[in-house]
C-alpha atoms as a PDB file:
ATOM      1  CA  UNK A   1     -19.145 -10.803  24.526  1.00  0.00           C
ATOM      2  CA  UNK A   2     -23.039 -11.044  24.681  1.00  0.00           C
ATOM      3  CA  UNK A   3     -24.968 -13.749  23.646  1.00  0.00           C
ATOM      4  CA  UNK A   4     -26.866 -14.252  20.267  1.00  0.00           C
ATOM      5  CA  UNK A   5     -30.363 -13.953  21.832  1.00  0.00           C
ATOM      6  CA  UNK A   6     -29.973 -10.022  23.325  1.00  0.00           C
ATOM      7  CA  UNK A   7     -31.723  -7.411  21.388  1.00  0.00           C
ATOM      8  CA  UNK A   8     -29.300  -5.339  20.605  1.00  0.00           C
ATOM      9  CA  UNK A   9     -29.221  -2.414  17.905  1.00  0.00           C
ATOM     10  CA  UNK A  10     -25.387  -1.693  15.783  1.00  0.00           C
ATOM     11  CA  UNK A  11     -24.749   1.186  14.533  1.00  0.00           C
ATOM     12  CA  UNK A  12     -21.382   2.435  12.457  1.00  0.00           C
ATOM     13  CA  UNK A  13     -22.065   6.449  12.155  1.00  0.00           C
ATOM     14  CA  UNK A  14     -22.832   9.166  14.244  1.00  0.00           C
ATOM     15  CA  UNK A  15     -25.266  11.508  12.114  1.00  0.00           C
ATOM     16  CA  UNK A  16     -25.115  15.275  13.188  1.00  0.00           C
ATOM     17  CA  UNK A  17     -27.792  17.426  12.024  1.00  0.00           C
ATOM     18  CA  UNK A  18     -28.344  20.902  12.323  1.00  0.00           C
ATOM     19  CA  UNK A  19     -32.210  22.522  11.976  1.00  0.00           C
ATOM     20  CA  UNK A  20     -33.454  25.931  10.970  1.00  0.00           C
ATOM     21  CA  UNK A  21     -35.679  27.709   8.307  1.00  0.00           C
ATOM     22  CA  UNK A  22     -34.989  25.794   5.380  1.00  0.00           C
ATOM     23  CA  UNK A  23     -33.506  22.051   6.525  1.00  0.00           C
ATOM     24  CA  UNK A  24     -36.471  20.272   5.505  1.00  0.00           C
ATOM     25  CA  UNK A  25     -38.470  18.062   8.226  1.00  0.00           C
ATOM     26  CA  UNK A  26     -35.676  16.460   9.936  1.00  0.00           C
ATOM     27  CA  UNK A  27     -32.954  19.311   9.586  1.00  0.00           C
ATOM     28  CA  UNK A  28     -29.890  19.144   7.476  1.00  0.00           C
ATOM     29  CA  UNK A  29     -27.370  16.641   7.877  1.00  0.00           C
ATOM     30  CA  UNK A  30     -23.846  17.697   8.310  1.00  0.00           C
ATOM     31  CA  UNK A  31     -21.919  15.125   8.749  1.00  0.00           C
ATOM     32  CA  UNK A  32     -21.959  11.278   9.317  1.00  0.00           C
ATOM     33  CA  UNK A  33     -19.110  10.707  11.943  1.00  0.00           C
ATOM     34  CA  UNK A  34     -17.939   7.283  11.598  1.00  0.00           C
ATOM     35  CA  UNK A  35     -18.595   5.664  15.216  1.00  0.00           C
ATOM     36  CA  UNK A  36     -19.346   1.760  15.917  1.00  0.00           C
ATOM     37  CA  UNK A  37     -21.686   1.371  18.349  1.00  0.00           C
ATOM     38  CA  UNK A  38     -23.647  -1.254  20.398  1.00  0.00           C
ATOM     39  CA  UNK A  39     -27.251   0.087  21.891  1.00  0.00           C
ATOM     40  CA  UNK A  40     -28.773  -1.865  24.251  1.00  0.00           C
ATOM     41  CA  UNK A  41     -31.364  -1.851  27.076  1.00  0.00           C
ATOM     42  CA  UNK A  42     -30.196  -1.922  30.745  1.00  0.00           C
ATOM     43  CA  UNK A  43     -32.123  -4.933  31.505  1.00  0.00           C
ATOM     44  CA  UNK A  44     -29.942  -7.652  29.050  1.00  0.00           C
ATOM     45  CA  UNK A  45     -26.600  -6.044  30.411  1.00  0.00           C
ATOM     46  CA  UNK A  46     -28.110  -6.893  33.872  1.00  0.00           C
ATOM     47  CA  UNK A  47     -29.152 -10.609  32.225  1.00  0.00           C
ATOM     48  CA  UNK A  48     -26.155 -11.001  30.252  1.00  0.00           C
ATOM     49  CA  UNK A  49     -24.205 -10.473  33.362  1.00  0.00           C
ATOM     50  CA  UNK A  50     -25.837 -12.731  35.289  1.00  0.00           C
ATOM     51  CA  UNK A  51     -27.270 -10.407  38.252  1.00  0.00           C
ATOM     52  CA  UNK A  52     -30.902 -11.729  39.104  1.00  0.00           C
ATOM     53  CA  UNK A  53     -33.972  -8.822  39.040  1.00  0.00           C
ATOM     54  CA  UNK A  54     -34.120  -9.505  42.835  1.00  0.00           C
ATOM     55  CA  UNK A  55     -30.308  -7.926  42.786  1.00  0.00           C
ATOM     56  CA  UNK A  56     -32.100  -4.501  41.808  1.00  0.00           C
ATOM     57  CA  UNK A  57     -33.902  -1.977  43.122  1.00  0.00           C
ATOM     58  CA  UNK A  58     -35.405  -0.138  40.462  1.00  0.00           C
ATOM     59  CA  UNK A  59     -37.718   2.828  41.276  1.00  0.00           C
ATOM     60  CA  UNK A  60     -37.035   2.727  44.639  1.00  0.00           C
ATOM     61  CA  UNK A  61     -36.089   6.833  46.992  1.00  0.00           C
ATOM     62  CA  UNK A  62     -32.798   5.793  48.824  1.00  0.00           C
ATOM     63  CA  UNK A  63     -33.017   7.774  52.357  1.00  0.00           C
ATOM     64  CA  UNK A  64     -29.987   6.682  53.872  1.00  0.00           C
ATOM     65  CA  UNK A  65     -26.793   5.201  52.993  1.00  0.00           C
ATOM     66  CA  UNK A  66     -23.961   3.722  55.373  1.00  0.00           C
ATOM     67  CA  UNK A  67     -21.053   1.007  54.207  1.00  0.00           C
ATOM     68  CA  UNK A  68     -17.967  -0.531  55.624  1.00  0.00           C
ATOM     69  CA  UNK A  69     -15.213  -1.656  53.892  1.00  0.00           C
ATOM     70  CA  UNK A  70     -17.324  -4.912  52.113  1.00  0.00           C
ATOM     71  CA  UNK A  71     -20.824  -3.729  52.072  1.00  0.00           C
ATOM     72  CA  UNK A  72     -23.197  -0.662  50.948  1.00  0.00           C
ATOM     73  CA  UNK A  73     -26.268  -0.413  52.947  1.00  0.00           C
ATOM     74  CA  UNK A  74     -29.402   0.901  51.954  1.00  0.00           C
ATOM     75  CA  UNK A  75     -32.203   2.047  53.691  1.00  0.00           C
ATOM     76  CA  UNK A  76     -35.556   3.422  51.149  1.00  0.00           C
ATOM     77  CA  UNK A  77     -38.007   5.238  51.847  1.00  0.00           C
ATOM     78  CA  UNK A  78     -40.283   2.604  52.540  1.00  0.00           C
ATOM     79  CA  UNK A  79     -37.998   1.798  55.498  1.00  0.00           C
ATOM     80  CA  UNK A  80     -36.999  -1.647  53.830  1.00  0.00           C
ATOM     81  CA  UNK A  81     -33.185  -1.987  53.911  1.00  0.00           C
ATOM     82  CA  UNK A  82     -31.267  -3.442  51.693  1.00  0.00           C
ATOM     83  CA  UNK A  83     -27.138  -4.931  51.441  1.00  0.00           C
ATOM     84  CA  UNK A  84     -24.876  -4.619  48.247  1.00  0.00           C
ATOM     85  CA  UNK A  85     -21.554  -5.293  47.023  1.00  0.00           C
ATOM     86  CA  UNK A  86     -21.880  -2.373  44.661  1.00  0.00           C
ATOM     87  CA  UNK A  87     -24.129   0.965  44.548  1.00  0.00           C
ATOM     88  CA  UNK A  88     -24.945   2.274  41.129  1.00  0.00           C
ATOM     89  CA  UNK A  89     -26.291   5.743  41.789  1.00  0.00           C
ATOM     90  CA  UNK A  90     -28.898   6.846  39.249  1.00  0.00           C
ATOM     91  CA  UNK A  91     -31.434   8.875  41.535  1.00  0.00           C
ATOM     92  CA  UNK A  92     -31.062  12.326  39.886  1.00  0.00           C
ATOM     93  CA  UNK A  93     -30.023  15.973  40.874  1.00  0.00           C
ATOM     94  CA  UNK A  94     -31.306  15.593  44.645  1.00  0.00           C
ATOM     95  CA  UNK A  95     -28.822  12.283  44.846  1.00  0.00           C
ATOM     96  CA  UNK A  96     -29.000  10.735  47.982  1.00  0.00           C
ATOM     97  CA  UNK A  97     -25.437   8.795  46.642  1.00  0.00           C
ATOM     98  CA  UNK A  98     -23.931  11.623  45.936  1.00  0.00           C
ATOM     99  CA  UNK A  99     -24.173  13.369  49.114  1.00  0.00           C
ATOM    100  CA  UNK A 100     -22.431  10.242  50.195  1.00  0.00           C
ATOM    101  CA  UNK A 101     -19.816   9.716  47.969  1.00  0.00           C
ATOM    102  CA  UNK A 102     -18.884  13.729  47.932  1.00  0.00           C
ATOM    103  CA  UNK A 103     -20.207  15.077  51.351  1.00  0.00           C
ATOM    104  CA  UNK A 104     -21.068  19.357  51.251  1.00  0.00           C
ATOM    105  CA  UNK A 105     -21.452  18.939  47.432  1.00  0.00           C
ATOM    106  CA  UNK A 106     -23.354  22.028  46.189  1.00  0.00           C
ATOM    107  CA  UNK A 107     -25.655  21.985  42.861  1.00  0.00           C
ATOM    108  CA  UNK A 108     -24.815  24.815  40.440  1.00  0.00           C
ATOM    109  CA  UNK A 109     -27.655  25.646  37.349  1.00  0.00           C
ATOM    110  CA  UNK A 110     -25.200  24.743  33.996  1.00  0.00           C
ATOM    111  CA  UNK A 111     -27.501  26.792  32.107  1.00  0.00           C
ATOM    112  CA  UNK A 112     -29.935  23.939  29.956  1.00  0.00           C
ATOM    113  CA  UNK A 113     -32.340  21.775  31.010  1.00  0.00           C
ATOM    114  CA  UNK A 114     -32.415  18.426  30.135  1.00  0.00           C
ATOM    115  CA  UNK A 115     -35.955  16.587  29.057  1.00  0.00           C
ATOM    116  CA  UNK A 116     -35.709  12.616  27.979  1.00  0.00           C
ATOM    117  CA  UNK A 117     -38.228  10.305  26.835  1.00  0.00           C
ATOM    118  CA  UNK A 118     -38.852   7.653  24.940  1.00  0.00           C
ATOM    119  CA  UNK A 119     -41.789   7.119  21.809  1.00  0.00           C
ATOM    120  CA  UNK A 120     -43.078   3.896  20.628  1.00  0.00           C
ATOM    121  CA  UNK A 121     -42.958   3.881  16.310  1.00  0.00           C
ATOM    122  CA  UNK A 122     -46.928   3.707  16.843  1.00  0.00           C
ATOM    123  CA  UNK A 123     -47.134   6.906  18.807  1.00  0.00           C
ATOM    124  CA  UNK A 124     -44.711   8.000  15.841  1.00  0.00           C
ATOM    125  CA  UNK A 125     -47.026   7.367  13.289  1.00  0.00           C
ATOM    126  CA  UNK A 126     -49.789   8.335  15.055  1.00  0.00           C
ATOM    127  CA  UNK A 127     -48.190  11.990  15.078  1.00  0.00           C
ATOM    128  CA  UNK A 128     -47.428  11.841  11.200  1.00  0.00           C
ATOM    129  CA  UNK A 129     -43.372  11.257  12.162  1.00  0.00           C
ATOM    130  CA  UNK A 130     -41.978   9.009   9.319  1.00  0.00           C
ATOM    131  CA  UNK A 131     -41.254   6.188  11.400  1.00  0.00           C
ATOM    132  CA  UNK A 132     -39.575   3.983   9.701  1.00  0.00           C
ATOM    133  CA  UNK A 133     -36.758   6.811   8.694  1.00  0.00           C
ATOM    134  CA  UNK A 134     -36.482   7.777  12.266  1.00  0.00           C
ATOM    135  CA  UNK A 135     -36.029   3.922  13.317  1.00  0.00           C
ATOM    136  CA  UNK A 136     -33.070   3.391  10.620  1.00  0.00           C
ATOM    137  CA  UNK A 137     -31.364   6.595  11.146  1.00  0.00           C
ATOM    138  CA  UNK A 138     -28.271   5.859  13.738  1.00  0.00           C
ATOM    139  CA  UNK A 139     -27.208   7.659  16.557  1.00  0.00           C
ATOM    140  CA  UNK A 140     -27.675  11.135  16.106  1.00  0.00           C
ATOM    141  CA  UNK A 141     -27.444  14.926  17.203  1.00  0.00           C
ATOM    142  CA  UNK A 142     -29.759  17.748  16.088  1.00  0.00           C
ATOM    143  CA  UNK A 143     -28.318  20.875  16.571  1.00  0.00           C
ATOM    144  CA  UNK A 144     -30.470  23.905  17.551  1.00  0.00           C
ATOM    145  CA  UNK A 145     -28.618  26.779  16.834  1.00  0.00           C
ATOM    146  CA  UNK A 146     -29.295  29.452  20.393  1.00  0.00           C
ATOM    147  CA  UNK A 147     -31.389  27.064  21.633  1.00  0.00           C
ATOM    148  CA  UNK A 148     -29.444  23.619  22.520  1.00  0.00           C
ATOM    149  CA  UNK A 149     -29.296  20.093  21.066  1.00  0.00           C
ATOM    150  CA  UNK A 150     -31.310  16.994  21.055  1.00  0.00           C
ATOM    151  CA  UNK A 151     -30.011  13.561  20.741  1.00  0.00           C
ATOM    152  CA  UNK A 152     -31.905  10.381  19.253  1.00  0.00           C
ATOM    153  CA  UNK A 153     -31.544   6.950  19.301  1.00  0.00           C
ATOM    154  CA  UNK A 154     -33.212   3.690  18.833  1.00  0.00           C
ATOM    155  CA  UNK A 155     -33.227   1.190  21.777  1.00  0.00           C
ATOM    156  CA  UNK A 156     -34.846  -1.908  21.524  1.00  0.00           C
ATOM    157  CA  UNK A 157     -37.028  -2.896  24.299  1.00  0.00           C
ATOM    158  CA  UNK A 158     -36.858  -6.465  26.084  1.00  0.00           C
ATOM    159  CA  UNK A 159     -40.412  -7.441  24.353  1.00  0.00           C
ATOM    160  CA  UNK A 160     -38.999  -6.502  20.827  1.00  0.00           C
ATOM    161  CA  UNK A 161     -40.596  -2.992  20.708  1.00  0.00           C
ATOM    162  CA  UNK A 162     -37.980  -0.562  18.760  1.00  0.00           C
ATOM    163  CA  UNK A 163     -38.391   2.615  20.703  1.00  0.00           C
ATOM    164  CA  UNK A 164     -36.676   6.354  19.916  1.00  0.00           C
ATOM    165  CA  UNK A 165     -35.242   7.804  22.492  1.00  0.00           C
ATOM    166  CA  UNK A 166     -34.235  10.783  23.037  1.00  0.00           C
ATOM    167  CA  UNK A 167     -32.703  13.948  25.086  1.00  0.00           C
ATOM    168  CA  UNK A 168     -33.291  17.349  24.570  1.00  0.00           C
ATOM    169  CA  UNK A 169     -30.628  19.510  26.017  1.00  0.00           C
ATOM    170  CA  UNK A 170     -31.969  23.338  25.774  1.00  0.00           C
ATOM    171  CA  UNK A 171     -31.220  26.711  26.698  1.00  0.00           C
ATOM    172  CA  UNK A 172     -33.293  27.967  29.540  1.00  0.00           C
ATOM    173  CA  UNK A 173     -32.287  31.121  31.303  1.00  0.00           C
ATOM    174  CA  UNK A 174     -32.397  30.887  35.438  1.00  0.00           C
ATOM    175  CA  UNK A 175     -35.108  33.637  35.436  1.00  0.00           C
ATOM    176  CA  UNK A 176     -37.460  31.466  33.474  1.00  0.00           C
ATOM    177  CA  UNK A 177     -37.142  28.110  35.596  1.00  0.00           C
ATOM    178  CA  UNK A 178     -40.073  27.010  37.200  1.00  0.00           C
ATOM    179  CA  UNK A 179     -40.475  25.997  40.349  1.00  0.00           C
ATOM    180  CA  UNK A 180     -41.537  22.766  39.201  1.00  0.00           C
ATOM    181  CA  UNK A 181     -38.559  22.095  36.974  1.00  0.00           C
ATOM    182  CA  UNK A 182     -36.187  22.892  40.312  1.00  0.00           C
ATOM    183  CA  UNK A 183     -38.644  20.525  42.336  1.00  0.00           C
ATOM    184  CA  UNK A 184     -38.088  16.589  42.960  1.00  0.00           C
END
């Protein structure tokens, strides 16, 4: 389906860990769930598909939205507008597309918080994290008992870079959001 030049990481296993007292640095792992799997960045599937980087608007606070039946029109905040044959909504809670798509739609707090990021394998190893184990480990869960889950994976960057990503999914009771955390 893709072409031989995309960086691209396979995987065949799901690894589900679980951490506490005694698991040893990375937690203990509980099972390897068998699960094929093709990781790759958003940019080659954009390449690969032949949409030009003048197609998309990355980074860029939709304000208003209007369409008819063949095109989606977008205005941004910095009053630019812009025509497409297709939206892809991926501006967050406060979604500007989502107000479109589902008028009156209410947020309601699930009860975690969700933090992502991505780390380089030099900011690894510049933190003591083993690296190299992290890098070669597949897809995988750690689960925090009372507290949540985080998941990791390796993505390989455009330039070649292997980066971990990951998403922490924890517990955080409504009393002790923050402002901040509720804010855009």
């Amino acid at each position: 389906l893709f072409s031989e030049d995309i960086s691209i990481i396979q995987m065949e296993t799901l690894n589900r860990f679980v951490s506490g007292d005694d698991d040893g640095k990375y937690g203990r792992l509980v099972w390897k769930q068998p699960l094929p799997l093709t990781l790759l960045p958003w940019s080659e599937v954009f390449r690969q598909l032949g949409i030009p980087d003048s197609s998309i608007a990355f980074e860029s606070k939709v304000t208003s939205i209007s369409s008819d039946d063949n095109t989606a029109s977008l205005t941004l905040a910095d009053n630019s507008s812009r025509d497409f044959d297709l939206v892809v909504g991926c501006d967050g809670y406060y979604s500007m597309v989502r107000e479109f798509v589902a008028p009156g739609s209410e947020l309601e707090y699930s009860g975690y918080v969700l933090w992502r990021g991505k780390v380089s394998e030099e900011q690894m190893e510049q933190h003591g994290i083993d690296a190299d184990f992290l890098c070669s480990q597949p897809f995988s869960f750690v689960f925090l008992p009372g507290c949540g889950h985080i998941v990791i994976y390796p993505v390989r960057h455009a330039s070649g870079e292997l980066l971990m990503t990951y998403a922490a999914y924890l517990v955080v009771p409504p009393a002790d959001l923050s402002q901040d955390a509720l804010d855009e």
